[in-house]
PDB file of N, CA and C in Angstrom:
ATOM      1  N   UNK A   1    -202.864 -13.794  49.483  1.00  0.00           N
ATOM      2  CA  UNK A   1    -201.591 -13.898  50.140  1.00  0.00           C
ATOM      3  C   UNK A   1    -200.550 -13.007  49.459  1.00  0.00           C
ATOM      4  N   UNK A   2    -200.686 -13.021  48.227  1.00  0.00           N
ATOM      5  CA  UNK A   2    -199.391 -12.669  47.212  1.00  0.00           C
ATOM      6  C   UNK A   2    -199.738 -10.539  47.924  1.00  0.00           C
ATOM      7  N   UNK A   3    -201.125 -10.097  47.985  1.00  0.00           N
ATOM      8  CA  UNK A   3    -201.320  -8.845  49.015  1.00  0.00           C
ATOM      9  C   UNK A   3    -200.488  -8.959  50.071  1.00  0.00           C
ATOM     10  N   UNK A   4    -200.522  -9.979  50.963  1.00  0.00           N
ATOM     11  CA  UNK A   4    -199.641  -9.440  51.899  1.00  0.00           C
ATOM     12  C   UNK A   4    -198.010 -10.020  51.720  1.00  0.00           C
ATOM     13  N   UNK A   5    -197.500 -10.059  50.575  1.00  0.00           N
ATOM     14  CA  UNK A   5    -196.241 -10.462  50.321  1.00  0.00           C
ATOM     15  C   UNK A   5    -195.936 -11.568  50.391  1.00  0.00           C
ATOM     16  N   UNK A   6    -197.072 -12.739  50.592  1.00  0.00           N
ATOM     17  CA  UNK A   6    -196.354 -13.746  50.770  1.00  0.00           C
ATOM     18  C   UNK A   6    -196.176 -14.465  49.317  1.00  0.00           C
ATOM     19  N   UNK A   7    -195.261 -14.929  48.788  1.00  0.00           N
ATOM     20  CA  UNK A   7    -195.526 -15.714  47.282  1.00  0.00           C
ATOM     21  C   UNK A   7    -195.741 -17.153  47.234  1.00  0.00           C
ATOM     22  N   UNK A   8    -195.922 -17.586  46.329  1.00  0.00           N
ATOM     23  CA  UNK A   8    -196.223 -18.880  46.408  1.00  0.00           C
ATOM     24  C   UNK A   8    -196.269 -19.344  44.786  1.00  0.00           C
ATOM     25  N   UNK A   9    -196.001 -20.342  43.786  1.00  0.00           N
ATOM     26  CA  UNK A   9    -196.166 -20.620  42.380  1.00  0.00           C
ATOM     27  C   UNK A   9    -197.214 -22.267  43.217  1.00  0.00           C
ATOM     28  N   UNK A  10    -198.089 -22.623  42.078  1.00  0.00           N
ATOM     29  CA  UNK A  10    -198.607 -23.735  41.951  1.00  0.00           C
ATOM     30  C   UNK A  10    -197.696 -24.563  40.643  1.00  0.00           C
ATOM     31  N   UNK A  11    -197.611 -25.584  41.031  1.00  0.00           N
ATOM     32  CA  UNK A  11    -197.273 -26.616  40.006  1.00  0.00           C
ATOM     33  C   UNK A  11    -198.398 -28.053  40.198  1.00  0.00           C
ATOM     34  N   UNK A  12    -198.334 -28.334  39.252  1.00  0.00           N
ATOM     35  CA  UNK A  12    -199.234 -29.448  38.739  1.00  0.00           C
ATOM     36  C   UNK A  12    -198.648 -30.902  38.055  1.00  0.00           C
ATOM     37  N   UNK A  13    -198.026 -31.787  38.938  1.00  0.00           N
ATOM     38  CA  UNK A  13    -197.405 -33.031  38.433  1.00  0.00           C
ATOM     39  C   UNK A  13    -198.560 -34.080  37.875  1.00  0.00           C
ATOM     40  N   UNK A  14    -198.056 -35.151  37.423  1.00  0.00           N
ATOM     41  CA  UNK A  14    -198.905 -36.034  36.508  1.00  0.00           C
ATOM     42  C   UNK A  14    -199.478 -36.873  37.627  1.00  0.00           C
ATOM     43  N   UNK A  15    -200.741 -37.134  37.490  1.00  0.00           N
ATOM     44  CA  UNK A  15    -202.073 -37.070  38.457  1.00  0.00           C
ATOM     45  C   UNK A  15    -203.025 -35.705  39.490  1.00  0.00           C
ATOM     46  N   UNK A  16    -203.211 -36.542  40.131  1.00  0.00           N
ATOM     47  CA  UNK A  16    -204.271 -35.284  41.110  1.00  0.00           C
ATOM     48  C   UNK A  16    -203.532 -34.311  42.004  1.00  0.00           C
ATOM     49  N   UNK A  17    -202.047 -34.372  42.078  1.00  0.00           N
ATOM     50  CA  UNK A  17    -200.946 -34.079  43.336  1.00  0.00           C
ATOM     51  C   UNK A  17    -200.884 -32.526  42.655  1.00  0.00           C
ATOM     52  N   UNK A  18    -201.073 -31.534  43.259  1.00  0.00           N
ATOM     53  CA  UNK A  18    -200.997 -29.754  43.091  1.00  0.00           C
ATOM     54  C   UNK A  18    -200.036 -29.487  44.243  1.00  0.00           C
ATOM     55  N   UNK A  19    -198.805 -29.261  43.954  1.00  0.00           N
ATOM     56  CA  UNK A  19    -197.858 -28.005  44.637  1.00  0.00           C
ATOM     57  C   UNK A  19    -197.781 -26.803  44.327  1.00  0.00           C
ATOM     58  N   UNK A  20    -197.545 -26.373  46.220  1.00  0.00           N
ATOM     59  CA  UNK A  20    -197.220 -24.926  45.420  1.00  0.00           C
ATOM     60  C   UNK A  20    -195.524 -24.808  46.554  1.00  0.00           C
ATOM     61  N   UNK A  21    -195.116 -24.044  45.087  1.00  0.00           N
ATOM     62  CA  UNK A  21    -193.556 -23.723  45.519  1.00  0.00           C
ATOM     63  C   UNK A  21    -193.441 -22.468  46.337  1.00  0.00           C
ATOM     64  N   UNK A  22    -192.571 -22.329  46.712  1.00  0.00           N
ATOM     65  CA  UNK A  22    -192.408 -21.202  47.955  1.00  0.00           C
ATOM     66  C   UNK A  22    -190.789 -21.309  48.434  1.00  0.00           C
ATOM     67  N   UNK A  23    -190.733 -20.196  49.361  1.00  0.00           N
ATOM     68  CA  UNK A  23    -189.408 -20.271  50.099  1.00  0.00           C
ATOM     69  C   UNK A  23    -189.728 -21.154  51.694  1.00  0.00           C
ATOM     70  N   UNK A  24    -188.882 -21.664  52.370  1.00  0.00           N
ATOM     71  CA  UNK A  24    -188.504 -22.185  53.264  1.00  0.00           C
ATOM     72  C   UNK A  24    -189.479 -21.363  54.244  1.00  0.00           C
ATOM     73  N   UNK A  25    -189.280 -20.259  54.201  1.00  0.00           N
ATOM     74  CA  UNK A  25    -189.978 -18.966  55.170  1.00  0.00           C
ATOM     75  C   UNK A  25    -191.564 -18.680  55.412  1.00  0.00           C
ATOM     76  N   UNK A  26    -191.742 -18.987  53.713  1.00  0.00           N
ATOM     77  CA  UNK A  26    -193.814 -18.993  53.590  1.00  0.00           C
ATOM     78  C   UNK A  26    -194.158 -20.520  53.871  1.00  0.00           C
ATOM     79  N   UNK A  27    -193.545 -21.249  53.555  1.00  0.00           N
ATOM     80  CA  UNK A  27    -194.059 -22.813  53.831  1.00  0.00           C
ATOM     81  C   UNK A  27    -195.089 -22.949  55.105  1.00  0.00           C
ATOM     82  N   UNK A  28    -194.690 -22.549  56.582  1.00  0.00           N
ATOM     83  CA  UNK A  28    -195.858 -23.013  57.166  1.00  0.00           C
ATOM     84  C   UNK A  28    -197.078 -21.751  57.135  1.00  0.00           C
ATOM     85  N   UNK A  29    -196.852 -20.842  56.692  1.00  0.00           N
ATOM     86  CA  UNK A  29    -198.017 -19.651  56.783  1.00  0.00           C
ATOM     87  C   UNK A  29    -198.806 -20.086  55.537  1.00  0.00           C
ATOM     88  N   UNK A  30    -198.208 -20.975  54.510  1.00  0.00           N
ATOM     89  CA  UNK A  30    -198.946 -21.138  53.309  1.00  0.00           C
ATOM     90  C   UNK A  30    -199.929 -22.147  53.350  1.00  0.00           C
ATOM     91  N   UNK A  31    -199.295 -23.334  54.652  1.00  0.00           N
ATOM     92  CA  UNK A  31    -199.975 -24.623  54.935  1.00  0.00           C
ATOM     93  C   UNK A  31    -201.447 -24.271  55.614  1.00  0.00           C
ATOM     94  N   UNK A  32    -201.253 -23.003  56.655  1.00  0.00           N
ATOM     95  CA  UNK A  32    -201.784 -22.872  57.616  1.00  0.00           C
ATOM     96  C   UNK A  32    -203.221 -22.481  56.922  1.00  0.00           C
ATOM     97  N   UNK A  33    -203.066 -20.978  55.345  1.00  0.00           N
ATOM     98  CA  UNK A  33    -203.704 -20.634  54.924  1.00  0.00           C
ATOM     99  C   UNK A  33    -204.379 -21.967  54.362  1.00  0.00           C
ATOM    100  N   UNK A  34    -203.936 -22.403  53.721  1.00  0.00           N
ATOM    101  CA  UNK A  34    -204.723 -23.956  52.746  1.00  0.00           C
ATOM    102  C   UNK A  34    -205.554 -24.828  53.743  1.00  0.00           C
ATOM    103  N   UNK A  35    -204.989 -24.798  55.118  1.00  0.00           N
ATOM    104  CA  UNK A  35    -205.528 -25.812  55.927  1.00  0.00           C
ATOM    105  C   UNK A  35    -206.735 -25.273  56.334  1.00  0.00           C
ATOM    106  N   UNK A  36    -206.615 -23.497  56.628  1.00  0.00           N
ATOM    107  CA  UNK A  36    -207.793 -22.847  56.676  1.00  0.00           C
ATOM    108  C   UNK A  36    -209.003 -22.988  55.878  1.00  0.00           C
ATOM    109  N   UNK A  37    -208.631 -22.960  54.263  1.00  0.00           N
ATOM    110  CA  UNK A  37    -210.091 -23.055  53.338  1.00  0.00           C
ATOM    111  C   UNK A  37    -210.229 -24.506  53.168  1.00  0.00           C
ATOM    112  N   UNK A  38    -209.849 -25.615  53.865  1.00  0.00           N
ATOM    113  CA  UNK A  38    -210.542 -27.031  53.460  1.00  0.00           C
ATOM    114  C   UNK A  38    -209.557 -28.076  53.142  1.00  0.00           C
ATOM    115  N   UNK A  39    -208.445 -27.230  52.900  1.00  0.00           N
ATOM    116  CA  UNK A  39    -207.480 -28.478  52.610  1.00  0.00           C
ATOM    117  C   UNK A  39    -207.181 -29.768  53.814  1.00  0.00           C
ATOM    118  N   UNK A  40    -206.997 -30.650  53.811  1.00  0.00           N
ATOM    119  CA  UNK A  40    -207.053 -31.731  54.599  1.00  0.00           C
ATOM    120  C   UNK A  40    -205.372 -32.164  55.163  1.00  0.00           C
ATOM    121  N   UNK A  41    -205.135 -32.770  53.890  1.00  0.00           N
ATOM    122  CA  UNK A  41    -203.685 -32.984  53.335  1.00  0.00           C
ATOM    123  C   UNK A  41    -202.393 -32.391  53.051  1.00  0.00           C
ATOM    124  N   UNK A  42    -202.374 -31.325  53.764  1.00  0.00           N
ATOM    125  CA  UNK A  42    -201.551 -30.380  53.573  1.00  0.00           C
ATOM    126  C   UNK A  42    -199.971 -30.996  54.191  1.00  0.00           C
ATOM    127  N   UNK A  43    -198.714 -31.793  52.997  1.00  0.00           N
ATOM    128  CA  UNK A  43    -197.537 -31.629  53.315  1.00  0.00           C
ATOM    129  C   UNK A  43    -196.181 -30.650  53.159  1.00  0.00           C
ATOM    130  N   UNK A  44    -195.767 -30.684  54.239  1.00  0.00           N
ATOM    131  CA  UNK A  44    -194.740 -29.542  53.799  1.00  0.00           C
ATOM    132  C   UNK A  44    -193.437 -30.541  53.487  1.00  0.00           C
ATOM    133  N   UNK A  45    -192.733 -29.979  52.598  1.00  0.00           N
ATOM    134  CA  UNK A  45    -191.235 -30.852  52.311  1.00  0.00           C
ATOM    135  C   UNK A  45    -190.443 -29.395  51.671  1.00  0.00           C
ATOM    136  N   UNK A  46    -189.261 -30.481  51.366  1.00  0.00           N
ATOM    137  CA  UNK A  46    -188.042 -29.529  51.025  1.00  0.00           C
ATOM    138  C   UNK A  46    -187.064 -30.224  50.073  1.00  0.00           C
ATOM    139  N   UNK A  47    -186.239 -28.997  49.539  1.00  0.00           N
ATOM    140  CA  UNK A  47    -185.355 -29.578  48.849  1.00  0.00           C
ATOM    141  C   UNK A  47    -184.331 -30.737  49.185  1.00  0.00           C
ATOM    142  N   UNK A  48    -184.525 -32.145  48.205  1.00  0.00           N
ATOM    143  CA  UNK A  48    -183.729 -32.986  48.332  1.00  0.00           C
ATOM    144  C   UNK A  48    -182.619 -32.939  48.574  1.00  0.00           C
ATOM    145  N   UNK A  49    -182.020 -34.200  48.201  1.00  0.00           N
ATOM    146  CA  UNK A  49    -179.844 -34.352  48.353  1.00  0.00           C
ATOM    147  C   UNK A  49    -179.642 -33.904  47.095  1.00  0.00           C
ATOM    148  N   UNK A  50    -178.214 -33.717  46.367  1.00  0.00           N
ATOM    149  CA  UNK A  50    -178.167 -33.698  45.513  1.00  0.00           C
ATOM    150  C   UNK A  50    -177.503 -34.844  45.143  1.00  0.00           C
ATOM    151  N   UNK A  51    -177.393 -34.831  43.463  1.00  0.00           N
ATOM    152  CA  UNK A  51    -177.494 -36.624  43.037  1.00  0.00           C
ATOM    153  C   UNK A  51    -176.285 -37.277  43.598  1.00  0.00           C
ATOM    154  N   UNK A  52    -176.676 -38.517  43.138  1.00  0.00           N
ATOM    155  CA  UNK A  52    -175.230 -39.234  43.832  1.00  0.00           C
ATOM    156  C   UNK A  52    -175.555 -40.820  43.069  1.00  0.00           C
ATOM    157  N   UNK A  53    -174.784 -42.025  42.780  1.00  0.00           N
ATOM    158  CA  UNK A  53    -174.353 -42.879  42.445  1.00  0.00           C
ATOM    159  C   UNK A  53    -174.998 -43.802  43.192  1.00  0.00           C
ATOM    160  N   UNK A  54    -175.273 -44.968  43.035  1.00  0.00           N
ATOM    161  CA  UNK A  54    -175.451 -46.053  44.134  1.00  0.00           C
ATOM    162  C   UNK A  54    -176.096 -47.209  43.296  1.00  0.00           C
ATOM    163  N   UNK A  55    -175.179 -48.025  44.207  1.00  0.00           N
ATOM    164  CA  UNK A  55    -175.415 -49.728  43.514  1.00  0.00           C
ATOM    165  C   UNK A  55    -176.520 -50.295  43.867  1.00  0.00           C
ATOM    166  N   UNK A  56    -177.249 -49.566  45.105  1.00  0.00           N
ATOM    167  CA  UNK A  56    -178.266 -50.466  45.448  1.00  0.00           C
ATOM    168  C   UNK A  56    -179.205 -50.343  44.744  1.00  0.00           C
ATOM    169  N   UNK A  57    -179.758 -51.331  44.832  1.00  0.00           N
ATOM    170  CA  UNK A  57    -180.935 -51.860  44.350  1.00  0.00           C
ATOM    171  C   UNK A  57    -182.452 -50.851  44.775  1.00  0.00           C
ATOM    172  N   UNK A  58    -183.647 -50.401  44.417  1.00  0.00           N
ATOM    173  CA  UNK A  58    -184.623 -49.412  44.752  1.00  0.00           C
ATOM    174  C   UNK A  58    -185.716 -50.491  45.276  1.00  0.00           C
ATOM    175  N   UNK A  59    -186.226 -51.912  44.909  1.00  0.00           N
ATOM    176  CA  UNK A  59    -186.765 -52.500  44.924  1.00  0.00           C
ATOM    177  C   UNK A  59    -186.571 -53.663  45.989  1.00  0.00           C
TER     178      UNK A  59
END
């Protein structure tokens, strides 16, 4: 991909979960490629809110 310009970084959080970072723009051409070689599970997301305060409760 990175041949035909598209970029992409992998990151690796704590367990089995592998992202890869990208712009807004490669996101579904990147899904499409992954979904191509076997990937199953392929989600796309995006940048959150930014922080903020709150009384409530998470639970």
């Amino acid at each position: 991909m990175r041949n035909e310009g598209i970029l992409g970084w992998y990151s690796m959080d704590t367990g089995p979960s592998v992202f890869i970072n990208t712009c807004k723009e490669n996101s579904e051409t990147i899904a499409k490629y992954l979904r191509k070689i076997g990937f199953r599970d392929v989600v796309i997301s995006g940048v959150g809110e930014k922080p903020f305060l709150t009384t409530k409760h998470l639970f």
